[in-house]
PDB file of N, CA and C in Angstrom:
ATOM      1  N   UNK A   1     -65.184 185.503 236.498  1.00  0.00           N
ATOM      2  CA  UNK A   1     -65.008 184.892 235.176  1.00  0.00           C
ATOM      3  C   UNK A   1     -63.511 184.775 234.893  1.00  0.00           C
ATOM      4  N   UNK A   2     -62.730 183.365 234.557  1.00  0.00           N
ATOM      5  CA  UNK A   2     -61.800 183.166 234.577  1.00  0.00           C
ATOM      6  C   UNK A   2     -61.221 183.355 232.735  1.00  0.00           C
ATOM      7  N   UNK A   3     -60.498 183.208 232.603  1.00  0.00           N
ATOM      8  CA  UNK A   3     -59.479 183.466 231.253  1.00  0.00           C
ATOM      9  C   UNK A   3     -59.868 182.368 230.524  1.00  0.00           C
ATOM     10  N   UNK A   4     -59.988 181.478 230.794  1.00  0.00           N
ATOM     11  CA  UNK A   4     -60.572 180.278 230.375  1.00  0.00           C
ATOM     12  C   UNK A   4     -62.444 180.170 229.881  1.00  0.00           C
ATOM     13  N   UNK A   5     -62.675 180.934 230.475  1.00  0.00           N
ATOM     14  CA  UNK A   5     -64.688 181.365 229.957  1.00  0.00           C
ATOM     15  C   UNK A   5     -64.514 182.170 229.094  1.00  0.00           C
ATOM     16  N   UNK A   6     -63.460 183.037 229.535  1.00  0.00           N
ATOM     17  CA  UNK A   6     -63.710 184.112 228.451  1.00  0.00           C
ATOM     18  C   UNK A   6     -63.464 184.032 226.937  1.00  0.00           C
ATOM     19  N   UNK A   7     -62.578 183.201 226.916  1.00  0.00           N
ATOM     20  CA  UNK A   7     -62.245 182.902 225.281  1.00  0.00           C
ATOM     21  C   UNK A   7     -63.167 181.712 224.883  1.00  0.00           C
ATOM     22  N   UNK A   8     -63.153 180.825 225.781  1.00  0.00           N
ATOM     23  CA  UNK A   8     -65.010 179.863 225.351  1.00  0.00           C
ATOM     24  C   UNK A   8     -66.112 180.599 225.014  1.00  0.00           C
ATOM     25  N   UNK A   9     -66.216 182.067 225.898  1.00  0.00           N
ATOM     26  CA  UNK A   9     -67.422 182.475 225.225  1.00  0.00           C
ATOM     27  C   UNK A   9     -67.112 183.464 224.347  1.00  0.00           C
ATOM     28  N   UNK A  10     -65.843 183.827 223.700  1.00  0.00           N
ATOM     29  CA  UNK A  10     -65.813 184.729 222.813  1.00  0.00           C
ATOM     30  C   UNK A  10     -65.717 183.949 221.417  1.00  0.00           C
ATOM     31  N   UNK A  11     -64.939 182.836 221.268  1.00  0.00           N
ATOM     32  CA  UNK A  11     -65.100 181.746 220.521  1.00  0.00           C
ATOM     33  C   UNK A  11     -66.407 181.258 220.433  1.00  0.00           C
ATOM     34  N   UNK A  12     -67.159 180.904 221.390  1.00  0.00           N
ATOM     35  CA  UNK A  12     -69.010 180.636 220.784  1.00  0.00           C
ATOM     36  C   UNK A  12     -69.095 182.006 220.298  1.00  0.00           C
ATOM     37  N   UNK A  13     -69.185 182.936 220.358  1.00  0.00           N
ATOM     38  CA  UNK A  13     -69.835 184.146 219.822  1.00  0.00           C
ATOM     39  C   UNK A  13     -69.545 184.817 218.550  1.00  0.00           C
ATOM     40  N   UNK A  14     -68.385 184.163 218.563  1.00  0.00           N
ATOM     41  CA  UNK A  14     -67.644 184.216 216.983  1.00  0.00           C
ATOM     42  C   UNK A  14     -67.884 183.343 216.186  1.00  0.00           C
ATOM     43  N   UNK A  15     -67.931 182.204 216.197  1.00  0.00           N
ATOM     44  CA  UNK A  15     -69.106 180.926 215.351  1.00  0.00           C
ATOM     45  C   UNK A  15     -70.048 181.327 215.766  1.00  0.00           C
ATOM     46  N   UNK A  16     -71.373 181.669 216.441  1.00  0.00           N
ATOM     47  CA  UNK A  16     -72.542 182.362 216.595  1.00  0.00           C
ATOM     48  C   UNK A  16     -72.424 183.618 215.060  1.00  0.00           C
ATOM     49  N   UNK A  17     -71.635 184.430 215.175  1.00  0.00           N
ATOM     50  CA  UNK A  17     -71.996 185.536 214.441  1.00  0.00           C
ATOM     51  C   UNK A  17     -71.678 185.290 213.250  1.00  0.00           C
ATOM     52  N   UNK A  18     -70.646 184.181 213.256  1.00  0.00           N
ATOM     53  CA  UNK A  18     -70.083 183.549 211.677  1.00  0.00           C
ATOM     54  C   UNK A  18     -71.163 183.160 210.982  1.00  0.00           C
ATOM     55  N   UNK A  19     -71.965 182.197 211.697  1.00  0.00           N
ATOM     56  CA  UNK A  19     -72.910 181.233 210.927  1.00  0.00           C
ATOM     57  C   UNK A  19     -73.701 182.017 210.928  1.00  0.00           C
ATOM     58  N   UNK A  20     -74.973 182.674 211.818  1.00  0.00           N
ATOM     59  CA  UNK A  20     -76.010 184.003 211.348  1.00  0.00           C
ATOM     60  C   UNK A  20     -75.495 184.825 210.131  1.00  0.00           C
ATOM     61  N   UNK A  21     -74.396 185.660 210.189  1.00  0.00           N
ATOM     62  CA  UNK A  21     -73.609 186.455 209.236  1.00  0.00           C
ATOM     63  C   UNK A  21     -73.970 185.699 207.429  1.00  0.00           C
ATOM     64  N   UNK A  22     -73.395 183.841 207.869  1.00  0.00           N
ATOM     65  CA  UNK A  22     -73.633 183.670 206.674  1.00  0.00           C
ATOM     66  C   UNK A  22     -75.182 183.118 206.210  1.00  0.00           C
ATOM     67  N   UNK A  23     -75.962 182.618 207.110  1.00  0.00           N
ATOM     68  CA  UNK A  23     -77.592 182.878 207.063  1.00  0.00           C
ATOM     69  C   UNK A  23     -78.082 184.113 206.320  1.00  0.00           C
ATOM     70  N   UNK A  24     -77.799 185.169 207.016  1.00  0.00           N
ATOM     71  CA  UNK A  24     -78.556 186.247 206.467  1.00  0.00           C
ATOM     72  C   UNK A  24     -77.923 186.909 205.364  1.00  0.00           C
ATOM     73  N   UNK A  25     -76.409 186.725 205.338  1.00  0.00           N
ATOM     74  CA  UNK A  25     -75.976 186.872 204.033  1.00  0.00           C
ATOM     75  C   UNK A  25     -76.583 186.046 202.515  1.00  0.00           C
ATOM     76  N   UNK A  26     -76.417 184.894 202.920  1.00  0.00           N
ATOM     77  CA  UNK A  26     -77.401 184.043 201.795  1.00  0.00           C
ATOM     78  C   UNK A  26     -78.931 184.558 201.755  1.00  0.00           C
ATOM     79  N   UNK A  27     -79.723 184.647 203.122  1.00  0.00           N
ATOM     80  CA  UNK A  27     -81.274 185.230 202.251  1.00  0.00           C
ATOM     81  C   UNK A  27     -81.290 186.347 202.149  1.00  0.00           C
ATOM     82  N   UNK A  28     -80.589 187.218 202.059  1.00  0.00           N
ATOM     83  CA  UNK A  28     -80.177 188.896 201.932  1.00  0.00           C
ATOM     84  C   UNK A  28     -80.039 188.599 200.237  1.00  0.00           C
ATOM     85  N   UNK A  29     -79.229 187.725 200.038  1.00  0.00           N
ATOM     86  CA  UNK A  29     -78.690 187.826 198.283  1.00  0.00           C
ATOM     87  C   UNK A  29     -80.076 187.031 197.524  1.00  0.00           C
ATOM     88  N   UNK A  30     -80.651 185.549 198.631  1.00  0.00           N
ATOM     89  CA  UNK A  30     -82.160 185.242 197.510  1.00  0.00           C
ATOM     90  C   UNK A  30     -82.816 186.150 197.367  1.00  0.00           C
ATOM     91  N   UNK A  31     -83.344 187.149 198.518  1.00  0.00           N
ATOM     92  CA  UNK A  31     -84.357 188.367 198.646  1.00  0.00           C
ATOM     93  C   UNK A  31     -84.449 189.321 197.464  1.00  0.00           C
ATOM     94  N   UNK A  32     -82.891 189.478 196.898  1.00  0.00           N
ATOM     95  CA  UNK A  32     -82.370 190.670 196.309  1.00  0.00           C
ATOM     96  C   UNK A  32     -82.740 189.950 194.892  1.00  0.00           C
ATOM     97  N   UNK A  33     -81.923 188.912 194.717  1.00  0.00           N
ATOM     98  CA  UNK A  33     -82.254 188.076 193.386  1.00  0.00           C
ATOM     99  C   UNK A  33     -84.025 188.281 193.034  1.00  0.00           C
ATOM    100  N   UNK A  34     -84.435 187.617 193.856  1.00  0.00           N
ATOM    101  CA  UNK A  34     -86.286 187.488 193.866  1.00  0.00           C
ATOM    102  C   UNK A  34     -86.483 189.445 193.477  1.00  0.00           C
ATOM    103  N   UNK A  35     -86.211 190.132 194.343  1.00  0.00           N
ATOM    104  CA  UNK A  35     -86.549 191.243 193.836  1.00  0.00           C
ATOM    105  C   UNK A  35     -86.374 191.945 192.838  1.00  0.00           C
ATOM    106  N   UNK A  36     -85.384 191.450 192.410  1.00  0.00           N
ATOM    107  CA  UNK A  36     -84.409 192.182 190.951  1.00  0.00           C
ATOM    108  C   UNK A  36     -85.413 191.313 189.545  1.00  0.00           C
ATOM    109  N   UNK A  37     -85.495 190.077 189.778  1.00  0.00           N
ATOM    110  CA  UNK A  37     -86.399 189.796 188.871  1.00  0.00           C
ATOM    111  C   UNK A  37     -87.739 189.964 188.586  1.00  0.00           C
ATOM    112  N   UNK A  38     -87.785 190.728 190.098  1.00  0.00           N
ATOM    113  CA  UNK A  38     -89.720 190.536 189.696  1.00  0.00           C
ATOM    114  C   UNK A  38     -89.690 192.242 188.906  1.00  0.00           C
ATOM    115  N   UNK A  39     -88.387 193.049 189.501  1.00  0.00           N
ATOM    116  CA  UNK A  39     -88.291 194.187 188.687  1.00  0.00           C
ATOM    117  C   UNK A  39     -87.827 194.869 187.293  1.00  0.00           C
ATOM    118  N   UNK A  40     -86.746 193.573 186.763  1.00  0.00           N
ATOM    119  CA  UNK A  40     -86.569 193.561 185.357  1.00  0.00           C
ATOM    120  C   UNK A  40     -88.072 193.116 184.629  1.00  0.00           C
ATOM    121  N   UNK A  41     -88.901 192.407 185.215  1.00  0.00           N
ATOM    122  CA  UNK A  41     -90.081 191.406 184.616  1.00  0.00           C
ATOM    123  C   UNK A  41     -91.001 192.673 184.045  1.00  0.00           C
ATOM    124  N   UNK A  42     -91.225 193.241 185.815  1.00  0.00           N
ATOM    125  CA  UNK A  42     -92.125 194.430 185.735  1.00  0.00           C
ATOM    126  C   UNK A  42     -91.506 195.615 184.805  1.00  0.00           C
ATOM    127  N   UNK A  43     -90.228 196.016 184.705  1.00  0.00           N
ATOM    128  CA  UNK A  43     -89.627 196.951 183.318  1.00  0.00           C
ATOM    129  C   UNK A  43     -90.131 196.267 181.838  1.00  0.00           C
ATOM    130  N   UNK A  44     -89.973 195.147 182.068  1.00  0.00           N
ATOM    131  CA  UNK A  44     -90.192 194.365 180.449  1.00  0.00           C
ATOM    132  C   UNK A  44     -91.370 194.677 180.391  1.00  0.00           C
ATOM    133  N   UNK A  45     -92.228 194.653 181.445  1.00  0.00           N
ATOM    134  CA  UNK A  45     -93.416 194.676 180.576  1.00  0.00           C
ATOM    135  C   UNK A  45     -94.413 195.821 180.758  1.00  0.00           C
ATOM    136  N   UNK A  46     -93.727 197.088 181.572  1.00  0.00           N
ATOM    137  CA  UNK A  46     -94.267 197.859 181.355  1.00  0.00           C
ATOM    138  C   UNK A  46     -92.844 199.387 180.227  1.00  0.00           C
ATOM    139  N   UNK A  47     -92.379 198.692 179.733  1.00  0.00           N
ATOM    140  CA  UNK A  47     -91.145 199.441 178.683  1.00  0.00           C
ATOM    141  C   UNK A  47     -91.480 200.623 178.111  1.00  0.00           C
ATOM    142  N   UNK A  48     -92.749 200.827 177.520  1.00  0.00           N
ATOM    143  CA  UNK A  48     -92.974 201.545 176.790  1.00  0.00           C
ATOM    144  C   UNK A  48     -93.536 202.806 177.482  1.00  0.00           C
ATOM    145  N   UNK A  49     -93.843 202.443 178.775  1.00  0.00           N
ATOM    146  CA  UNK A  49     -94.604 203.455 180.201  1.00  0.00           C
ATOM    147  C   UNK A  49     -93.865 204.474 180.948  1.00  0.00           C
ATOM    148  N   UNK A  50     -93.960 205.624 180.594  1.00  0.00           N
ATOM    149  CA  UNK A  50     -92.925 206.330 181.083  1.00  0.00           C
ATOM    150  C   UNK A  50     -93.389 206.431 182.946  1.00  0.00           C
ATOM    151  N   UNK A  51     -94.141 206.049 183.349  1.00  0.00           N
ATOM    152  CA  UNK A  51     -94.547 205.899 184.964  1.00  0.00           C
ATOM    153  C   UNK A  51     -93.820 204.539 185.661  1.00  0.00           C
ATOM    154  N   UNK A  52     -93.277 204.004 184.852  1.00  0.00           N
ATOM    155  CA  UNK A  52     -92.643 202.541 184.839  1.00  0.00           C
ATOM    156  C   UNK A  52     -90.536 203.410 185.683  1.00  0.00           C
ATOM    157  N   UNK A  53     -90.678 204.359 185.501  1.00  0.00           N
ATOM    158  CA  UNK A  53     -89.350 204.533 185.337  1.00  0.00           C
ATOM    159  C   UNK A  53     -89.309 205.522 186.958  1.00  0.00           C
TER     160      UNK A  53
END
């Protein structure tokens, strides 16, 4: 493997991990959003429930 592959494939692997990185960064933050609301929803409407907490 010459000096020349090696930075071609360290450069693909670095855009490889860039773009996944920002994939799963974005459905990591919808996941969290979706979850956070279904858990303020579920506090609202169980508020008064001390098993709620």
């Amino acid at each position: 493997m010459n000096l020349t592959d090696f930075i071609v494939t360290i450069s693909i692997a670095i855009a490889v991990g860039f773009v996944l990185g920002f994939f799963t960064n974005s459905m990591v933050s919808q996941v969290r959003r979706h979850w956070l609301n279904r858990h303020l929803s579920y506090f609202k409407k169980y508020k008064n429930k001390d098993d709620a907490l």
